[in-house]
Protein backbone atom coordinates (compact mmCIF):
# COMPACT_ATOMS: atom_id res chain seq x y z
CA UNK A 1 -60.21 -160.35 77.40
CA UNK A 2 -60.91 -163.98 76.72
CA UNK A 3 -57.72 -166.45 76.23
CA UNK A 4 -57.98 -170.50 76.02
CA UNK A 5 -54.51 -171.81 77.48
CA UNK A 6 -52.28 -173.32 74.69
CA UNK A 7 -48.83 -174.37 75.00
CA UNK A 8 -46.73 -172.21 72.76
CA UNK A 9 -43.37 -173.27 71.29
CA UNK A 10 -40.08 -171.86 72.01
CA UNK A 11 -39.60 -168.65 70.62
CA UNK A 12 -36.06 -168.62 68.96
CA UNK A 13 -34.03 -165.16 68.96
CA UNK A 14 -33.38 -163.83 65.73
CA UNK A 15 -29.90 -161.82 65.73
CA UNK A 16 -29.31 -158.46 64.96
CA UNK A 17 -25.89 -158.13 63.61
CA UNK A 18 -24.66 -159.07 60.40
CA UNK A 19 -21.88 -161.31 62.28
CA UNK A 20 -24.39 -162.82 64.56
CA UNK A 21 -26.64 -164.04 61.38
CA UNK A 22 -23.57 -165.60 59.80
CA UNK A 23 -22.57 -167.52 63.08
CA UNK A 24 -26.51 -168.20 63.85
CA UNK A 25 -27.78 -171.62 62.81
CA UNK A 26 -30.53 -171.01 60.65
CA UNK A 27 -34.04 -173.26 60.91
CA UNK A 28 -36.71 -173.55 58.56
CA UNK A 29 -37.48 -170.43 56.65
CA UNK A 30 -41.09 -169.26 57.54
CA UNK A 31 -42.14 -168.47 53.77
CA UNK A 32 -40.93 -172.02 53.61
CA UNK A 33 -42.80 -173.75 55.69
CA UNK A 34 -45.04 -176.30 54.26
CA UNK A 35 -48.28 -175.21 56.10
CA UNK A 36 -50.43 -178.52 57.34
CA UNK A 37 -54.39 -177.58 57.87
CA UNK A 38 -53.83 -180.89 60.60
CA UNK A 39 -56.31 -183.33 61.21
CA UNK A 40 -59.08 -180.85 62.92
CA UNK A 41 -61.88 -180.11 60.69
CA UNK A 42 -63.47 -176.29 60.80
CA UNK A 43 -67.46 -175.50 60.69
CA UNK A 44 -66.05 -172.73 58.64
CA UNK A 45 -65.01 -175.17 55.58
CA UNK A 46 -66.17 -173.69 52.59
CA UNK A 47 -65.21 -176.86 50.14
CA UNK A 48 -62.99 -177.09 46.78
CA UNK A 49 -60.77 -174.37 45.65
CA UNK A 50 -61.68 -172.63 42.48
CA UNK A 51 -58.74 -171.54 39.81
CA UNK A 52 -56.65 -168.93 41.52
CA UNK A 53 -53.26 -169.60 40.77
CA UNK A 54 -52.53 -171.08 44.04
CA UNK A 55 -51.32 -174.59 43.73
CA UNK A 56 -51.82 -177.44 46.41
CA UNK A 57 -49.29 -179.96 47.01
CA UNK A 58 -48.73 -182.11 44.34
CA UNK A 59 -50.72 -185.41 44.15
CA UNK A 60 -48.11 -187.70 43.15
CA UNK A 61 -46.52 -188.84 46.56
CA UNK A 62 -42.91 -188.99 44.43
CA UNK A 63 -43.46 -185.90 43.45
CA UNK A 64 -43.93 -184.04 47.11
CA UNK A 65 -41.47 -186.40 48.44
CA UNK A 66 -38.95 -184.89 46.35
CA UNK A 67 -40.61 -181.45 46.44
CA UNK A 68 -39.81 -181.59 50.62
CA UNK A 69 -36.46 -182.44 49.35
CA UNK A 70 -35.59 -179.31 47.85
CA UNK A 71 -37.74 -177.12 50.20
CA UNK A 72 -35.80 -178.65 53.41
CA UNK A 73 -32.52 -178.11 51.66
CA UNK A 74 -33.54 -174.45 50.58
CA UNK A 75 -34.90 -174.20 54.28
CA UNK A 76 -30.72 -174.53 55.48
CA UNK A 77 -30.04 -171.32 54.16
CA UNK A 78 -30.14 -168.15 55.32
CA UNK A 79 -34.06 -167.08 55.24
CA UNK A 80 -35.16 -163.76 53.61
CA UNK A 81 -34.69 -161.36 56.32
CA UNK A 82 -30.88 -162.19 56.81
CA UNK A 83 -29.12 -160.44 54.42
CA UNK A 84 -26.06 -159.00 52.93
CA UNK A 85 -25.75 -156.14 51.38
CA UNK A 86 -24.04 -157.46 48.10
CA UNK A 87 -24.81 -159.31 44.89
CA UNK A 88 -21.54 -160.70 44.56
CA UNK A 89 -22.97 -164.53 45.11
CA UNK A 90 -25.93 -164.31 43.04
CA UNK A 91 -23.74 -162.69 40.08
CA UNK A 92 -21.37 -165.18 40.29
CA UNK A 93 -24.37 -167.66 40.28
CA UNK A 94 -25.81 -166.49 37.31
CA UNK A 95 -22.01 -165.98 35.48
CA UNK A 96 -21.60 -169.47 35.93
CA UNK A 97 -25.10 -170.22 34.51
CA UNK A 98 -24.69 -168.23 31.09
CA UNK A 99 -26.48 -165.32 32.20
CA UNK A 100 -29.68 -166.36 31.89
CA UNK A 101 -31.58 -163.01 33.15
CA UNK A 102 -29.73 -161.18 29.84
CA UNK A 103 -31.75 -163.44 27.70
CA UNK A 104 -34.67 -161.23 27.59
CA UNK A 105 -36.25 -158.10 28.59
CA UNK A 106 -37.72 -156.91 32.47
CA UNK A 107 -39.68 -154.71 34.21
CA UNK A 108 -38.62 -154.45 37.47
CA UNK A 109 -40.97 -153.51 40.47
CA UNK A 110 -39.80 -152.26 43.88
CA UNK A 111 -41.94 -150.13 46.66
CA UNK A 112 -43.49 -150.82 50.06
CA UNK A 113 -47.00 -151.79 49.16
CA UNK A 114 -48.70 -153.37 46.27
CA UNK A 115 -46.17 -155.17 44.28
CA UNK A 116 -47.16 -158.80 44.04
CA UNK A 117 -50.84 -157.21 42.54
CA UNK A 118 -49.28 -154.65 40.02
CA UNK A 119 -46.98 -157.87 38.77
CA UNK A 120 -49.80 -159.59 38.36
CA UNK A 121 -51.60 -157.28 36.70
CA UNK A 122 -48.44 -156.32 34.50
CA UNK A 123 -48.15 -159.93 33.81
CA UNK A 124 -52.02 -160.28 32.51
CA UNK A 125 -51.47 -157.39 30.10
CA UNK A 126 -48.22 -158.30 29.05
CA UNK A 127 -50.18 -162.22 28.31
CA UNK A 128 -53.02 -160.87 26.23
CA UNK A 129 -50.78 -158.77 23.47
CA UNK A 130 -49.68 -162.41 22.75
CA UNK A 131 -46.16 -162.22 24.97
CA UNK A 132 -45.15 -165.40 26.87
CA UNK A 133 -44.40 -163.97 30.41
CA UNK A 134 -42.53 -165.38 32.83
CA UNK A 135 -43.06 -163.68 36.92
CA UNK A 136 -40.94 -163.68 39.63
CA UNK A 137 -42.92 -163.09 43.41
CA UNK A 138 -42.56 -163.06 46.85
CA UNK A 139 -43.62 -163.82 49.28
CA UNK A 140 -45.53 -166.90 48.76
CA UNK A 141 -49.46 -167.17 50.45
CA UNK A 142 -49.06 -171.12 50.20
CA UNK A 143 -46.86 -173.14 47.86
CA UNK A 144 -42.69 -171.94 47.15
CA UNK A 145 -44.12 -172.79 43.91
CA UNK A 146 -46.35 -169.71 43.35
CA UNK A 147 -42.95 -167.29 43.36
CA UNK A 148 -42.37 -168.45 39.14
CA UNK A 149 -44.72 -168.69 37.25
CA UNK A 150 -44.98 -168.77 33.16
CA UNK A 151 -47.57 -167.30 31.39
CA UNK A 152 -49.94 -166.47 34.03
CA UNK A 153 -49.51 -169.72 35.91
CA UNK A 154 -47.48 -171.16 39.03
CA UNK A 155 -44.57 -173.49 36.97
CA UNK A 156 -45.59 -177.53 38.41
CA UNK A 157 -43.64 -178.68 40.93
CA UNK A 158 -41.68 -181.38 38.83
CA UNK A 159 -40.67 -178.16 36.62
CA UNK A 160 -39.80 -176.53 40.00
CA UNK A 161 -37.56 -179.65 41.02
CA UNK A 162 -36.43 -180.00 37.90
CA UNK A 163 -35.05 -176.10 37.71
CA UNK A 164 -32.97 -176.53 40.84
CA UNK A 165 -31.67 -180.05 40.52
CA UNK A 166 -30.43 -178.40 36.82
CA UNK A 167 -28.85 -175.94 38.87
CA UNK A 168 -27.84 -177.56 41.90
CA UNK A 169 -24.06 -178.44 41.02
CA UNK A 170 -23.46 -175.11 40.47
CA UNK A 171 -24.61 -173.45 43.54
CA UNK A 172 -22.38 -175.97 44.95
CA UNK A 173 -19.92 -174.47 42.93
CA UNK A 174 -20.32 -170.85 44.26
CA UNK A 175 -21.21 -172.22 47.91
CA UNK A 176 -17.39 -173.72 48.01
CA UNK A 177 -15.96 -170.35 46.65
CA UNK A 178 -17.63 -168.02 48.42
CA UNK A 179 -17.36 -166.98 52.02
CA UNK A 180 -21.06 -167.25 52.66
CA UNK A 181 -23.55 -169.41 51.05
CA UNK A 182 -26.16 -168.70 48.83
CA UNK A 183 -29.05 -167.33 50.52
CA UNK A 184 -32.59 -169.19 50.16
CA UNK A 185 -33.52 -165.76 48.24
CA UNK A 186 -30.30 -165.88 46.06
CA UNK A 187 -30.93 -169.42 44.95
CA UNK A 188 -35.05 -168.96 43.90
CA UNK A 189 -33.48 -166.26 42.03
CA UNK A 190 -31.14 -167.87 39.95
CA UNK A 191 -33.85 -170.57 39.90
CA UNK A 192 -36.21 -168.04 39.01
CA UNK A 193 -33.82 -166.62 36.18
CA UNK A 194 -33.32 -169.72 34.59
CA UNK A 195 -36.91 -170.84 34.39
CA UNK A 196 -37.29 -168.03 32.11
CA UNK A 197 -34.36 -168.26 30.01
CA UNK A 198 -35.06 -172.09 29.52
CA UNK A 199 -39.02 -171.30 28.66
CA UNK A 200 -38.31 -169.02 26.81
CA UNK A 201 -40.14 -165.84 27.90
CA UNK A 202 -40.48 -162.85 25.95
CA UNK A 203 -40.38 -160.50 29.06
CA UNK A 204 -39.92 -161.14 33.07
CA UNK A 205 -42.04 -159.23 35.34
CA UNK A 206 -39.63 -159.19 38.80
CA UNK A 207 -41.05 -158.12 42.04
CA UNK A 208 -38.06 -157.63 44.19
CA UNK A 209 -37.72 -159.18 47.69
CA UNK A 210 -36.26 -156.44 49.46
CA UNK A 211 -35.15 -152.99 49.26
CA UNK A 212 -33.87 -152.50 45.73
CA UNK A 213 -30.15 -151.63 45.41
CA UNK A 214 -29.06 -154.77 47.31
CA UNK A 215 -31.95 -156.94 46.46
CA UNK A 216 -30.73 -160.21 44.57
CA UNK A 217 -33.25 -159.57 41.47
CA UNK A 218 -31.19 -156.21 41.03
CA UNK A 219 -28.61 -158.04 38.95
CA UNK A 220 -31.11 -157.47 35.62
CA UNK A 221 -30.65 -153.85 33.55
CA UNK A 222 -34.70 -153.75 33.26
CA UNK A 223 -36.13 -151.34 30.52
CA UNK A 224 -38.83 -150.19 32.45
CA UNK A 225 -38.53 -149.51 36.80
CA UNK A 226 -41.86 -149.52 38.56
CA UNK A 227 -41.60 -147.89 42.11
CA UNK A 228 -44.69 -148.22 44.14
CA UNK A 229 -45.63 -146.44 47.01
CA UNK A 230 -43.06 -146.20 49.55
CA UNK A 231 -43.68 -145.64 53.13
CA UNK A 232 -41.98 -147.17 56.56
CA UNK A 233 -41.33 -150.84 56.62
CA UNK A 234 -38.23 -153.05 56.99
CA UNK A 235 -37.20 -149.87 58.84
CA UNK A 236 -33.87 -152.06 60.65
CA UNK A 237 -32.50 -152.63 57.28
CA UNK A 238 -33.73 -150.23 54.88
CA UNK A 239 -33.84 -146.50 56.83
CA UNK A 240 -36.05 -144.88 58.98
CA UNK A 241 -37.68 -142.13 56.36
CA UNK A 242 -39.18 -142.26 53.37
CA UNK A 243 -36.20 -140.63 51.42
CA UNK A 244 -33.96 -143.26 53.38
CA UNK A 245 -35.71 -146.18 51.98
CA UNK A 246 -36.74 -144.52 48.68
CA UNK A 247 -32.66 -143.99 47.93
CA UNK A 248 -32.69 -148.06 48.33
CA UNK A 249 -35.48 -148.67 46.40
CA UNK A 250 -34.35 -146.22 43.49
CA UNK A 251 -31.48 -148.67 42.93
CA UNK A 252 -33.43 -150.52 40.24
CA UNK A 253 -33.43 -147.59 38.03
CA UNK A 254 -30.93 -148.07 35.60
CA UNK A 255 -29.22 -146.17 32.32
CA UNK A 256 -31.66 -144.78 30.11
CA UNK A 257 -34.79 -146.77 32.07
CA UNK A 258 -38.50 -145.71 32.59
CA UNK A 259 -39.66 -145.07 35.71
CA UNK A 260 -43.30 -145.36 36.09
CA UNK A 261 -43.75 -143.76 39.31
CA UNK A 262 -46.74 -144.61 41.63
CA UNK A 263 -48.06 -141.75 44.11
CA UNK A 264 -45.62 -140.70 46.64
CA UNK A 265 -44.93 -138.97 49.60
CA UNK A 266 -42.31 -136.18 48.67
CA UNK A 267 -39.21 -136.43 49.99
CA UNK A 268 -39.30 -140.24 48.47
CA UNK A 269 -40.59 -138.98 44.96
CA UNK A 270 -37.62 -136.41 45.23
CA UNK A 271 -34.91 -139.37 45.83
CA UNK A 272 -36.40 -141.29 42.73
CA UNK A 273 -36.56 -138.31 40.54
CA UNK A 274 -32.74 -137.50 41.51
CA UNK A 275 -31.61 -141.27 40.65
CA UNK A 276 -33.54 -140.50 37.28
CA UNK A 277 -31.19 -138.01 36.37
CA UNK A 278 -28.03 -139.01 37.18
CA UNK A 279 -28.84 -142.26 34.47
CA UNK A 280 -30.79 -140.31 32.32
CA UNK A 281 -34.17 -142.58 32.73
CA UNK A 282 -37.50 -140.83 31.93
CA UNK A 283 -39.58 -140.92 34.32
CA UNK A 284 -43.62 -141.22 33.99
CA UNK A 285 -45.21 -140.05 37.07
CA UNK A 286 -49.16 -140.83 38.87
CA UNK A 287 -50.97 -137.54 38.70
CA UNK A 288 -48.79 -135.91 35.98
CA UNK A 289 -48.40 -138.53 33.12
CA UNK A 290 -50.76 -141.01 34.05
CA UNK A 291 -53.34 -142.05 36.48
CA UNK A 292 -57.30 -143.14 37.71
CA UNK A 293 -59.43 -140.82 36.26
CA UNK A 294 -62.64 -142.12 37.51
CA UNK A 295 -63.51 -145.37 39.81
CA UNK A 296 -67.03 -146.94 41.12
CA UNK A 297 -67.98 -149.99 42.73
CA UNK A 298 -69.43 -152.84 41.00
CA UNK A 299 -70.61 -156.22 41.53
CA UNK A 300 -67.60 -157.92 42.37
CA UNK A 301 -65.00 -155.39 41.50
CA UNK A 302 -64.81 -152.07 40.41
CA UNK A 303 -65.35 -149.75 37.05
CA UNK A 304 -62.52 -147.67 36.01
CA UNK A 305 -61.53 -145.10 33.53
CA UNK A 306 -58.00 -144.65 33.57
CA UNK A 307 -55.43 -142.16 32.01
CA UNK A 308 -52.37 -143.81 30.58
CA UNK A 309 -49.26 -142.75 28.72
CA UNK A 310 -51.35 -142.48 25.03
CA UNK A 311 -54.74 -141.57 26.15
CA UNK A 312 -57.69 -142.45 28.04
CA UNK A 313 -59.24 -146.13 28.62
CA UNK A 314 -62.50 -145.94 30.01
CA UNK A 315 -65.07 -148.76 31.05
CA UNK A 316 -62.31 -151.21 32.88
CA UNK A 317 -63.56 -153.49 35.03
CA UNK A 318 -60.75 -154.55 38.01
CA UNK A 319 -62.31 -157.59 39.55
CA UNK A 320 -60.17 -156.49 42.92
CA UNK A 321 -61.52 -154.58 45.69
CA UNK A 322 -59.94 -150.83 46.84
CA UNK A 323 -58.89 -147.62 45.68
CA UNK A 324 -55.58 -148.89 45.84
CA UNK A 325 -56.06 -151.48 43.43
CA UNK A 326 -57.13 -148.91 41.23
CA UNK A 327 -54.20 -147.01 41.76
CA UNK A 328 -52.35 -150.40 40.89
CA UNK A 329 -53.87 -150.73 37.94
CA UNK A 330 -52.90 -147.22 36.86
CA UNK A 331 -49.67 -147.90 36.49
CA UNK A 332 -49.23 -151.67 35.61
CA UNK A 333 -51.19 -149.81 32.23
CA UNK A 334 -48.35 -147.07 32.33
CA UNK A 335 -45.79 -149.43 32.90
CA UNK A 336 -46.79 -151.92 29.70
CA UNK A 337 -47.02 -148.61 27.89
CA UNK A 338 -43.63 -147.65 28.66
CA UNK A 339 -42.50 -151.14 27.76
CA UNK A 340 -44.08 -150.94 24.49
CA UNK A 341 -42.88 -147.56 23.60
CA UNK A 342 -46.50 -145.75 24.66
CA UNK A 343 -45.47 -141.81 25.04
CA UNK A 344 -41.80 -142.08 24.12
CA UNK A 345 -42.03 -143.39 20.58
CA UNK A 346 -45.42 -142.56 19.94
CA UNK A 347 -48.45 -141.72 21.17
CA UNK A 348 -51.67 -143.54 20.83
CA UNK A 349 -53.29 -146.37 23.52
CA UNK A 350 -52.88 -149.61 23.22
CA UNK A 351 -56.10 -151.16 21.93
CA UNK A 352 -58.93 -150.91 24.73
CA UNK A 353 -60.69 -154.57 24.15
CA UNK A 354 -57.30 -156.18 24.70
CA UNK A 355 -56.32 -154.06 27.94
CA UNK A 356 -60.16 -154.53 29.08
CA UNK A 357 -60.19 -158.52 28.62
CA UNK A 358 -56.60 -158.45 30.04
CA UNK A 359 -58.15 -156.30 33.26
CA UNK A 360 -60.85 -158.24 34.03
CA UNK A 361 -58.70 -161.79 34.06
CA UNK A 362 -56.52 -160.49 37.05
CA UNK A 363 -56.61 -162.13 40.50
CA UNK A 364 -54.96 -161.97 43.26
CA UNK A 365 -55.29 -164.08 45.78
CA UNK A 366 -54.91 -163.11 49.67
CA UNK A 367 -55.87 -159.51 48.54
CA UNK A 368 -59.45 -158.63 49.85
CA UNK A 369 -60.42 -162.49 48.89
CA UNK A 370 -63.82 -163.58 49.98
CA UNK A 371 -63.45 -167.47 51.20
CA UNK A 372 -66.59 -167.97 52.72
CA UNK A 373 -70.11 -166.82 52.86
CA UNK A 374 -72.53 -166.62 55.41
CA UNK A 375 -70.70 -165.29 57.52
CA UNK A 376 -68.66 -163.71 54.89
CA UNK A 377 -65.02 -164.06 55.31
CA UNK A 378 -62.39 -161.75 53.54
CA UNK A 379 -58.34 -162.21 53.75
CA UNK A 380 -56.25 -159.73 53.23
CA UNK A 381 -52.56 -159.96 53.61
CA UNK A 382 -51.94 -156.12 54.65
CA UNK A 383 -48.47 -156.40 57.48
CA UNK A 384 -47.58 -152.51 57.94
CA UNK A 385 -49.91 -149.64 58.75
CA UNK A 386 -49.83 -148.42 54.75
CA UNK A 387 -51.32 -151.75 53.78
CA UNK A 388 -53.34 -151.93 56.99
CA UNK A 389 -54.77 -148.83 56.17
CA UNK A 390 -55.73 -149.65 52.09
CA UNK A 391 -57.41 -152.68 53.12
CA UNK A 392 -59.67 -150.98 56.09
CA UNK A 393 -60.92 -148.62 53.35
CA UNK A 394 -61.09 -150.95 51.04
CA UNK A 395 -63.39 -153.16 52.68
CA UNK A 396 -65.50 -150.23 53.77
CA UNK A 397 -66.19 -149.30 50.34
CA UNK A 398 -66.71 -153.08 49.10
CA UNK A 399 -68.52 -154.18 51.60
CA UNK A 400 -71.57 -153.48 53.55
CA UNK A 401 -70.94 -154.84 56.81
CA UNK A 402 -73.22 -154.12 59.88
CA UNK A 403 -70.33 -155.67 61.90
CA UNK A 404 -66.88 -156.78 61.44
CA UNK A 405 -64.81 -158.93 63.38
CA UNK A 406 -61.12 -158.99 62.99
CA UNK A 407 -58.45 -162.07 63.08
CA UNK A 408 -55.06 -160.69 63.49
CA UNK A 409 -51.63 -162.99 62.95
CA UNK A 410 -48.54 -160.27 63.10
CA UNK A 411 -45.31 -161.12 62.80
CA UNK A 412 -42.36 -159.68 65.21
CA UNK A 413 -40.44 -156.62 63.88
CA UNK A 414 -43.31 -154.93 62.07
CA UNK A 415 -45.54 -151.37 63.30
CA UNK A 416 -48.11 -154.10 64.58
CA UNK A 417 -49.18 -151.25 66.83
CA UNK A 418 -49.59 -148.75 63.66
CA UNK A 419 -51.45 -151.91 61.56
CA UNK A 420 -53.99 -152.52 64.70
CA UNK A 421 -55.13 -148.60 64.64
CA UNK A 422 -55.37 -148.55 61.17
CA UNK A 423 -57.87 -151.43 61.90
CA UNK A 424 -59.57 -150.23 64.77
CA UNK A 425 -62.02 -147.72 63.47
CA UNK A 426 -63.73 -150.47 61.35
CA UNK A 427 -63.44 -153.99 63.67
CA UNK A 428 -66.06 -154.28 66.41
CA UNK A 429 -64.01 -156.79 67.96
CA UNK A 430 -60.51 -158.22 67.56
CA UNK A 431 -59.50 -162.48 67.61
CA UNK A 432 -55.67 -161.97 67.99
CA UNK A 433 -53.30 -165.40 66.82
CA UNK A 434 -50.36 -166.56 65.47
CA UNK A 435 -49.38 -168.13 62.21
CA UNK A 436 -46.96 -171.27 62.46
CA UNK A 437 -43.95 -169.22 61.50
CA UNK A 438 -41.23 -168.71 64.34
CA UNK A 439 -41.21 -165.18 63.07
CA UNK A 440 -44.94 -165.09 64.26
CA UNK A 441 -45.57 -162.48 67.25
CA UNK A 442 -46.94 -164.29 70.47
CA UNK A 443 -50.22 -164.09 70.76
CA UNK A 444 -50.04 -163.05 73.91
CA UNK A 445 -47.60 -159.61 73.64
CA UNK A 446 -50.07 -158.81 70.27
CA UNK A 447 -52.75 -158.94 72.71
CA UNK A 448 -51.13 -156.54 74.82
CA UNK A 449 -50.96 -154.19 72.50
CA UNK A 450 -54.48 -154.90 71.22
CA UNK A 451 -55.94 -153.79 74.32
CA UNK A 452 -53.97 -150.52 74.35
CA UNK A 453 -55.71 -149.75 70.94
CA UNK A 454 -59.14 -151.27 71.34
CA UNK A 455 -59.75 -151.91 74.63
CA UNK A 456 -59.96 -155.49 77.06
CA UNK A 457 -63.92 -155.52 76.21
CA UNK A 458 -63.28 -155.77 72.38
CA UNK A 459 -60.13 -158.29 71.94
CA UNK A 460 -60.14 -162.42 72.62
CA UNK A 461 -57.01 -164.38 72.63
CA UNK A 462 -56.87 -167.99 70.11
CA UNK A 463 -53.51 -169.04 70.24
CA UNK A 464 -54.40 -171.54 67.48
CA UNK A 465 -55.24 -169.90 64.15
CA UNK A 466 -58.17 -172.68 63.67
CA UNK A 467 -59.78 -171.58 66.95
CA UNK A 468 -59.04 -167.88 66.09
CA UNK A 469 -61.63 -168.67 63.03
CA UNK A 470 -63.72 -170.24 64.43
CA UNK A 471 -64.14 -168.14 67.31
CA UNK A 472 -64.90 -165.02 64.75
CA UNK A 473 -67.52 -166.85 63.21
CA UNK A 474 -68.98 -167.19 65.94
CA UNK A 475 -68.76 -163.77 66.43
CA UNK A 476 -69.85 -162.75 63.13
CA UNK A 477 -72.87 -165.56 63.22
CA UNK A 478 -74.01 -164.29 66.46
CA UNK A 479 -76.09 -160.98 64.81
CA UNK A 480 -77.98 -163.73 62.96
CA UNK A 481 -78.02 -165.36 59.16
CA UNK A 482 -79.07 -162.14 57.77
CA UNK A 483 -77.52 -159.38 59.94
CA UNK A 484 -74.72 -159.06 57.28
CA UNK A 485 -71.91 -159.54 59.72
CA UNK A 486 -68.13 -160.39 58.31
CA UNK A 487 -65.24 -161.69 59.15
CA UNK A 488 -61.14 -160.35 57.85
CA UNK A 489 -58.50 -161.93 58.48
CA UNK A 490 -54.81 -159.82 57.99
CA UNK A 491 -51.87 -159.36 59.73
CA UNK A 492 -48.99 -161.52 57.41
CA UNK A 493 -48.67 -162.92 54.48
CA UNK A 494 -48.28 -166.46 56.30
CA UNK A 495 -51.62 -165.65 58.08
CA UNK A 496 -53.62 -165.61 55.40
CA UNK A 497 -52.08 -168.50 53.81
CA UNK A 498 -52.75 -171.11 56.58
CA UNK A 499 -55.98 -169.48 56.76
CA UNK A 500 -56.78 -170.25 53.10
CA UNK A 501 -55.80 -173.77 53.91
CA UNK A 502 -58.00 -174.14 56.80
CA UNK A 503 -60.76 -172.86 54.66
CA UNK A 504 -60.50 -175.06 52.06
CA UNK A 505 -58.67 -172.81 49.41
CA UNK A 506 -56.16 -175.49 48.21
């Protein structure tokens, strides 16, 4: 095991009961940080970002000036791991507003894994039947900005200032009148809400942040629930078993709802279908009502037939790597079925060319990405085993590696031990890091646990993310130009994010 000495910055304790978060003094919120790329410049720079819906900092030096305004005030409030369990700030937020999230429809999406790509995908079908969309994300892979976005796109970040200076004096107000403040997640929220109401949007496609019941997007009655797969994560605050966190998550399902149910493991598809009928919601469930009836790879993508609520649509191409993006895909199509009335009020598909075009438009960025060629290099922002495990298959099937080397950034509090074996059958060797966030695991402990799984021989310690990449490159370059060797980089969310930085992706 290889390790070049860096000095590491204090490690800050992050409390563990509710009345040790309120009397903690909160820093910076990681999914706020602004990441810097520094003044280093990587071999692996692979030049101008292309159109992915990620936006850089704005160009205007007014503008970013007062963007850092608003993210360093957001970044005094409590971050999105420190919650409690009640909506009674962000209602009283959103009273005071008008209620702007009863000014138009929602589907609501919940689950462990795969959220931020169904919305997407929900939000690109939704967009081509000629609906203005408005999306609500977390987290973020570079800009706060990315987390609202109107009809398909990230809103700019004067709109972004603009939304929360509109709204400032009155989270003031409910600051001063409640006992706690508004959280950092409470306040995008209303933000969030507002955006949409002020648009207009037709619909809101609203990935939740946490959990369900408790979450602050809970506050909308959404016509159609989407609960993706659910398996261990957030196991401190949400339950230790599937049917533990799947009674959280079932909390979106309200009063005469559709569920559109993603494959489960049963004791969590028993919790949902139990919520179901104590509100009456139909339910629409993968393998039953709807589902992938046939996938293959193709160039850049995959080809799918898949079964929705009123029929077949065959020939889809996904431009997204993985089974489980196909599984995605199933039921964003069930869901914008549901929402339209597909299999309730009547039966037939919604017209193939539109849901085809609308298909192949999706992206989604940080999810088996390519960033780089020669050596390839693929991010993938997989945290837990279950996602850990979707994107080692996944890039298996996609790609034909003769070697891979692995860059792993975890973050403290997650199965990091389950999400390195998930990884080990496919990496030949292992550069463990850290991302800039104080929630970032040192590199050092990760690297005790990736020599448990894959051995001293196979793992080398970069403190720095930049020399982490550049020390797989290496790697990966050293089978030759034409050996096919690749490079993935996983672990967080905020990995891959400074890692699309560093390689020139915005």
């Amino acid at each position: 095991m290889s390790e070049r000495p860096q000095n590491e910055p204090d490690e800050q304790n992050e409390p563990d009961d509710f009345d040790d978060i309120v009397g903690a003094e909160t820093d910076r919120d990681p999914d706020l940080a602004v990441i810097e790329a520094g003044s280093r410049t990587l071999r692996a720079q692979s030049g101008p970002p292309e159109g992915d819906g990620i936006p850089a900092r704005p160009s205007d030096p007014e503008v970013d000036r007062r963007l850092r305004e608003v993210e360093e005030e957001l970044a005094t409030r409590w971050g999105e791991t420190k919650l409690d369990p009640s909506l009674v700030r962000v209602e009283a937020l959103l009273d005071i507003l008008g209620s702007p999230h009863r000014a138009y429809p929602s589907i609501h999406i919940t689950g462990t894994n795969g959220k931020t790509s169904t919305a997407r995908m929900i939000e690109a079908l939704l967009g081509s039947f000629e609906l203005r969309t408005g999306r609500y994300t977390s987290p973020h892979v570079q800009s706060v900005t990315e987390r609202i976005s109107l009809d398909g796109a990230p809103i700019s970040a004067e709109r972004f200032i603009e939304t929360y200076e509109d709204i400032a004096p009155y989270i003031q107000m409910v600051d001063d009148r409640q006992e706690y403040r508004l959280s950092f997640f409470e306040v995008l929220t209303g933000m969030a809400y507002a955006a949409f109401a002020d648009a207009p949007v037709d619909i809101a496609v609203v990935e939740v942040g946490m959990g369900g019941t408790w979450d602050a997007t809970n506050v909308i009655d959404a016509d159609v629930a989407v609960i993706m797969p659910i398996s261990l994560d957030h196991t401190d605050r949400l339950g230790t078993t599937p049917a533990e966190i799947a009674a959280e998550k079932s909390g979106i399902v309200k009063q005469d709802a559709t569920v559109v149910l993603a494959q489960q493991p049963v004791e969590a598809a028993s919790v949902v279908l139990k919520r179901a009928v104590e509100v009456d919601a139909t339910v629409a469930r993968e393998g039953m009502e709807f589902g992938v009836v046939s996938r293959e790879v193709a160039v850049g993508g995959q080809l799918l037939t898949l079964r929705g609520l009123g029929g077949e649509y065959p020939e889809i191409f996904l431009p997204l790597h993985g089974a489980h993006q196909a599984h995605n895909a199933a039921v964003a199509l069930s869901a914008v079925e549901a929402f339209f009335g597909v299999g309730s009020q009547h039966a037939r598909p919604l017209d193939l060319d539109t849901i085809r075009s609308a298909f192949a438009s999706v992206s989604s960025p940080g999810r088996m990405e390519v960033v780089r060629r020669s050596p390839t290099v693929v991010l993938d922002a997989a945290h837990n085993p279950g996602g850990a495990r979707a994107a080692a298959e996944a890039v298996t099937e996609a790609f034909d590696f003769s070697r891979l080397i692995g860059v792993v950034g975890a973050s403290d509090g997650k199965d990091v031990r389950g999400l390195l074996e998930a990884f080990e059958p496919i990496f030949a060797e292992i550069v463990v890091t850290r991302n800039s966030s104080h929630r970032a695991m040192d590199a050092d402990e990760l690297a005790g646990l990736a020599v448990e799984v894959f051995g001293s021989e196979r793992v080398q310690v970069e403190p720095r993310l930049d020399d982490a990449l550049e020390a797989a490159i290496t790697l990966a370059e050293e089978e030759g130009e034409y050996a096919g060797a690749g490079v993935l980089v996983t672990g967080s969310v905020i990995t891959v994010g400074e890692a699309r930085l560093l390689l020139g992706k915005g």
